[in-house]
Each structure stands twice: as structure tokens, then as C-alpha cells.
Protein backbone atom coordinates (compact mmCIF):
# COMPACT_ATOMS: atom_id res chain seq x y z
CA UNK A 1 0.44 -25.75 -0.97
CA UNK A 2 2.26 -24.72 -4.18
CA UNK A 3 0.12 -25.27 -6.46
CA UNK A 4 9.65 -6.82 -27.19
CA UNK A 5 9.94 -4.51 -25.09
CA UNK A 6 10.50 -6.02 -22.38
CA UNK A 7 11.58 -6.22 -18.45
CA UNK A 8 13.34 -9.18 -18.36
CA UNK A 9 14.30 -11.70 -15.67
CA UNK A 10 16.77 -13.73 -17.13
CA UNK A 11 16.99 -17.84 -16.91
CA UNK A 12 20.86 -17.78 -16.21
CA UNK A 13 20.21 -15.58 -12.84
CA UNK A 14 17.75 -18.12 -11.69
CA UNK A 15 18.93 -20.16 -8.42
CA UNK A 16 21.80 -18.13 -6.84
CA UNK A 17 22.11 -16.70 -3.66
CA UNK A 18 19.97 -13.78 -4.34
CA UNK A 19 16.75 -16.22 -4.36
CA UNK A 20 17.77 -17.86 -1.07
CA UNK A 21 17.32 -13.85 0.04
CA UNK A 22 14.13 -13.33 -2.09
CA UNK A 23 12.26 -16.19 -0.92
CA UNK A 24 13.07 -16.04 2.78
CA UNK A 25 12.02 -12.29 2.56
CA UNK A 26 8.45 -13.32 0.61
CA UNK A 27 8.09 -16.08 3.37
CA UNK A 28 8.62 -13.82 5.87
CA UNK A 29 6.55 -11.22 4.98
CA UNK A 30 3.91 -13.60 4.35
CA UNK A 31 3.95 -14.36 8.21
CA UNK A 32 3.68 -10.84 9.11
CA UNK A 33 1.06 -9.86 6.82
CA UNK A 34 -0.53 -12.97 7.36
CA UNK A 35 -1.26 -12.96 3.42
CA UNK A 36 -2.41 -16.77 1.76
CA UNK A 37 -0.89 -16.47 -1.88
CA UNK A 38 2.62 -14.97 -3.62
CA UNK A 39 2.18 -13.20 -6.79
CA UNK A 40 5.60 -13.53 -8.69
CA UNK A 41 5.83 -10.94 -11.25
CA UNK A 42 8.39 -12.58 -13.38
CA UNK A 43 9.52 -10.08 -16.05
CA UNK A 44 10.70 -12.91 -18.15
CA UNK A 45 12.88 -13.44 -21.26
CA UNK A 46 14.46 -16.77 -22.36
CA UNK A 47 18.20 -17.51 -22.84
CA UNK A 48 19.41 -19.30 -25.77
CA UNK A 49 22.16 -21.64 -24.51
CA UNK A 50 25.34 -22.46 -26.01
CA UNK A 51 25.95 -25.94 -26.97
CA UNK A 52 28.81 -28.17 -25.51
CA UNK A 53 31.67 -29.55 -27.58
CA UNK A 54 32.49 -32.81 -26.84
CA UNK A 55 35.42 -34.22 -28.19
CA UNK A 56 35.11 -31.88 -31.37
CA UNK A 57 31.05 -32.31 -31.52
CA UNK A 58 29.00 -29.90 -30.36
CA UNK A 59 25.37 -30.43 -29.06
CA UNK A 60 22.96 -28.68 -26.97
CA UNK A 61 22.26 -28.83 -23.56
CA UNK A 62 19.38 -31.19 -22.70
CA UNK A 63 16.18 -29.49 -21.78
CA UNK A 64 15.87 -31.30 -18.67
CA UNK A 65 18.82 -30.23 -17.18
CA UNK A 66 18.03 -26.44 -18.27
CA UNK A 67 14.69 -27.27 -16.69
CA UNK A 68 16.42 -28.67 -13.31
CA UNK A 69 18.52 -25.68 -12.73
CA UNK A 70 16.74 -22.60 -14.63
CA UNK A 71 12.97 -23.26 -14.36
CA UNK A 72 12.06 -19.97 -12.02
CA UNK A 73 8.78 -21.71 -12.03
CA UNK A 74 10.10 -24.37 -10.39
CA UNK A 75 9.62 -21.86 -6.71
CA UNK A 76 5.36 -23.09 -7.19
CA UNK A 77 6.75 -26.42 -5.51
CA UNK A 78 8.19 -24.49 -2.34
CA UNK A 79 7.09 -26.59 0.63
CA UNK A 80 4.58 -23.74 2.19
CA UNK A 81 1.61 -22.90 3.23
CA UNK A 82 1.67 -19.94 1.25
CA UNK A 83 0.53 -20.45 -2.49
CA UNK A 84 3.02 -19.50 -4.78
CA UNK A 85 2.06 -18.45 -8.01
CA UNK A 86 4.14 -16.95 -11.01
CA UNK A 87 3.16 -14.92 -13.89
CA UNK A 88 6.23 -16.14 -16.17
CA UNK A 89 4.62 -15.13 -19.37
CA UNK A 90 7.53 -13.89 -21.67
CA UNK A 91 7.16 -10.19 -21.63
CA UNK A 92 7.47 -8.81 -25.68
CA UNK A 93 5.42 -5.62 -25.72
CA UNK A 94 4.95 -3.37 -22.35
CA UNK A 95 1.48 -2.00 -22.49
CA UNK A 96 0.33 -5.45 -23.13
CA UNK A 97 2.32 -7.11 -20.52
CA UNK A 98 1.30 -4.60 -17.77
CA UNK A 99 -2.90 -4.93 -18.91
CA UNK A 100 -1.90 -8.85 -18.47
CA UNK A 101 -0.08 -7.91 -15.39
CA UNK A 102 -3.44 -6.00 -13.92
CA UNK A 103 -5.83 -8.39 -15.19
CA UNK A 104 -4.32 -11.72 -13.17
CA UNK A 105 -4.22 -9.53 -9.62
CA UNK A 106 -8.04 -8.25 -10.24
CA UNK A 107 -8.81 -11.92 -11.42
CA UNK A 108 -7.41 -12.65 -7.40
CA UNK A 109 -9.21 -9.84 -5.73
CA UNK A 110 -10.68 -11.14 -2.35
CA UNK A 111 -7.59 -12.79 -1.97
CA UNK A 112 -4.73 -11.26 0.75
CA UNK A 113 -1.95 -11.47 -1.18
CA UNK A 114 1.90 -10.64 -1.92
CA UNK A 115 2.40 -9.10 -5.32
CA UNK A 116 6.04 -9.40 -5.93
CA UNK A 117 7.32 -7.56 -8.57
CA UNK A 118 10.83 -8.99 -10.10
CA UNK A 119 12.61 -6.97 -12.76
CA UNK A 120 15.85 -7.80 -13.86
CA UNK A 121 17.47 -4.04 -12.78
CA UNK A 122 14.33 -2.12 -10.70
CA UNK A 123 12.70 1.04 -10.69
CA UNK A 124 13.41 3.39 -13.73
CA UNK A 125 16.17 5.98 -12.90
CA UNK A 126 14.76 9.38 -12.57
CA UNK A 127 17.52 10.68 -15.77
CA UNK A 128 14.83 10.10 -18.34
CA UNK A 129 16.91 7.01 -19.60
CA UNK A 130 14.99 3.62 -18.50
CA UNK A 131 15.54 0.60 -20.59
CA UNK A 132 14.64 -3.04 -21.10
CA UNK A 133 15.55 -4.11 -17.59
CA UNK A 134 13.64 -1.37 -15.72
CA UNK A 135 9.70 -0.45 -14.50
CA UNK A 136 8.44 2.46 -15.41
CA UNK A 137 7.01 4.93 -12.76
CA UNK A 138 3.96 4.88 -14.85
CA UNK A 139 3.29 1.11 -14.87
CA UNK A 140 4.26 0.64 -10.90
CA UNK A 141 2.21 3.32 -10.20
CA UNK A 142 -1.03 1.43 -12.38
CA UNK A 143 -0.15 -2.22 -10.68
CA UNK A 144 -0.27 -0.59 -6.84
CA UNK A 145 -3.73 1.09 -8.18
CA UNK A 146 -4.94 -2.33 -9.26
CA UNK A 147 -4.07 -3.77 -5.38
CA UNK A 148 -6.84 -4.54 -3.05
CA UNK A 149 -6.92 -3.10 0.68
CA UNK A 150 -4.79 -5.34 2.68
CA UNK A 151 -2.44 -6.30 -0.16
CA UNK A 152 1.01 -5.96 -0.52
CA UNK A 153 3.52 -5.04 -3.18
CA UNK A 154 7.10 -6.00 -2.57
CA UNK A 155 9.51 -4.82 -5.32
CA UNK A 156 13.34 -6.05 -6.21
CA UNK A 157 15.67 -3.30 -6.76
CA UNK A 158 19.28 -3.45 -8.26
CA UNK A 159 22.47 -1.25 -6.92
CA UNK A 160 22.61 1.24 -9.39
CA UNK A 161 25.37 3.59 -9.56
CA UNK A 162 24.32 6.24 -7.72
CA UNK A 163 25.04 7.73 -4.88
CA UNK A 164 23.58 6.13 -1.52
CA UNK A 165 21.41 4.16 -3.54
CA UNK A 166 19.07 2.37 -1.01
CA UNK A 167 17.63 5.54 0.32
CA UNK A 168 17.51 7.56 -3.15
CA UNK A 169 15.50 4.61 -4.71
CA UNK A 170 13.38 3.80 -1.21
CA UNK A 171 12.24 7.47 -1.64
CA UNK A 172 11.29 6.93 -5.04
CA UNK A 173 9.59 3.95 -4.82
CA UNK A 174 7.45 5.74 -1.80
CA UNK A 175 6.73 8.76 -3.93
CA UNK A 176 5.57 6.58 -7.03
CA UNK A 177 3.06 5.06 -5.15
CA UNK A 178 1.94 7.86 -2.98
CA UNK A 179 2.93 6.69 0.62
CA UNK A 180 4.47 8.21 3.36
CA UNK A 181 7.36 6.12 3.80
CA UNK A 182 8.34 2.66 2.00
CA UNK A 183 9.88 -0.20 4.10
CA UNK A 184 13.08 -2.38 3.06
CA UNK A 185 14.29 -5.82 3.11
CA UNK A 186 17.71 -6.43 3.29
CA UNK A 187 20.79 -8.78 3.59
CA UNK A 188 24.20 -7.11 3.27
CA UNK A 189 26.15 -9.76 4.21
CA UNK A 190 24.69 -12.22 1.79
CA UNK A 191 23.74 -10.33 -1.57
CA UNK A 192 24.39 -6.85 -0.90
CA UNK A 193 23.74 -5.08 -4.12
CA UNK A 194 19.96 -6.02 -3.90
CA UNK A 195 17.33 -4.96 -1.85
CA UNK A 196 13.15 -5.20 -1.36
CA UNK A 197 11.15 -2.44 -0.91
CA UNK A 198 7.98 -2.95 0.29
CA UNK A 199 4.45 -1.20 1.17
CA UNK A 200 1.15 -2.57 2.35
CA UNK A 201 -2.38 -1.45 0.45
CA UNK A 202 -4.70 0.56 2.63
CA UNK A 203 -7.87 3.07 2.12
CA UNK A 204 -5.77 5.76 3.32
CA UNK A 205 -2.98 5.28 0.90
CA UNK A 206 -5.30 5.64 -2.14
CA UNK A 207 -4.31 8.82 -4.04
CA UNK A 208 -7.37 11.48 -3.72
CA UNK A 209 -9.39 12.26 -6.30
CA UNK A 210 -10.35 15.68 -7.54
């Protein structure tokens, strides 16, 4: 059952072997958790595509085939029993964005759920230098908040160029969002520059209150 500034998720790296990776890790964890519905936080932005030439005329490239290949959407028709949704509004301002963000998983509370989280790069780097393609501590910290009991946030991450990058960034995802220790999803021999971190929502992971 399927039914500016910004974090983008880019059309042209829609449908490459990194999905195949995504998806069978969201499946999977679905099992485990035993969760109903799949949150896709898309972090989207639009490409403007080049036109063709053909035989000295140019002219675009039809929308249906862009539509064929690049629709990330296009993952709601996954034969599952899990319910995939996607929030693929395109992402112009980031306060906005993340209220929008909030909003659609309190709109689903009640519901066991994955809340993936899909950013073109990952989790801001800890240099004081985030840009367009990154989360902010801040706003990761506000969407695990908004989570129900039971929930769980999965998060893409990006090699950056740092030194033993899997653990440094593991840590920091755990820190952000006050657990003890994250887990990770991984496939090294098919798209080893990415990875999923992941944590499931319970009472005794809420940050105390003074």
C-alpha cells in the first residue's frame, strides 16, 4: 500500500545505486520496528535540464521522460505493505520548511512510523561552516522532539572529508539528539561513501527538563 535556503535533494541523484541501499535499509527497518508508514523527508530542489541538439536544433527534454527517471516521488508506488509517503515540497526558506517539516509528523501522531530524513550532504559539520546541502543541529534536534514514543528517525549521511568519518558523525548524530549511542546502516561494497544512522523514540530518551 503506497499510497531559498535550502537542503536540497537533487532530481539528477534520483534512481542510482544509492536508493537500491536506501530503500532496502527503510524496508528493513520497517520489519524490525514493525512501523506501518515511511516518512521521506525529501530536502528537495529542482534541476533545470539542458536541452538536446538534434541535428543542429535544440529542444528540451520531454517531461515524461524526466518524470520516468527523476520523479523521487515515484518510491509512493513501492510494492509494500509499508505506506510510503514523501514530503517533496521544494524547500526555499529553512525555518519555514522545518515548521512544515514538524507539522506533517504531529499531523501523523498515533501512527508508528519511520521518519527518514534525506539531505543532499548530512549533518552540519561541527567547523561552524554548514551550507545549503546540510541539517542543522538545531533543526534535527526540533524534528526528533516532534517524534512520538515508538518512532523512528533514520538519517542519510554523506562521506565528508574527515577523518574516520562514520564514527565522528555517528557520535554526533547521537549527541544531537541526546541518546546514548546511535545505530548505522551500511553497505560498503555497494555505495560506500553513504551511510544511515538511526535511533528509535522512547520516554527515556526525552531530554530532562529543568
Amino acid at each position: 500500500r503506497i499510497g531559498g535556503e535550502a537542503i536540497p535533494m537533487q532530481d539528477q541523484w534520483y534512481g542510482d545505486k544509492r536508493d537500491l541501499v536506501k530503500w532496502g535499509t527503510l524496508l528493513e527497518l520497517a520489519r524490525k520496528y514493525q512501523v506501518t508508514q515511511i516518512l521521506q523527508v525529501l530536502y528537495h530542489r529542482s534541476n533545470i535540464w539542458n536541452p538536446i541538439e538534434i541535428d543542429g536544433d535544440f529542444v528540451p527534454i520531454p517531461d515524461e521522460v524526466i518524470q520516468h527517471f527523476r520523479d523521487a516521488k515515484s518510491i509512493c508506488n513501492l510494492n509494500s505493505s509499508v505506506l510510503v509517503q514523501v514530503l517533496g515540497e521544494t524547500f526555499s526558506d529553512r525555518e519555514r520548511y522545518l515548521q512544515y517539516v514538524v507539522g506533517e509528523i504531529q499531523a501523523r501522531k498515533g501512527i508508528k512510523k519511520i521518519v527518514f530524513l534525506d539531505p543532499d550532504t548530512g549533518l552540519e559539520p561541527r567547523d561552524g561552516r554548514p551550507n545549503r546541502k546540510h541539517v542543522l543541529e538545531s533543526e534535527l534536534e526540533m524534528i526528533w522532539n516532534s517524534l512520538s514514543d515508538g518512532d523512528v528517525l533514520v538519517f542519510y549521511q554523506h562521506q565528508p572529508h574527515i577523518p574516520d568519518w562514520i564514527n565522528t558523525k555517528k557520535r554526533q548524530f547521537a549527541e544531537v539528539i541526546r541518546v546514548p549511542d546511535a545505530k548505522r546502516a551500511y553497505a560498503p561494497l555497494t555505495a560506500p561513501d553513504v551511510v544511515f544512522f538511526f535511533a528509535q523514540k522512547a520516554a527515556e530518551n526525552e531530554p530532562t527538563r529543568d
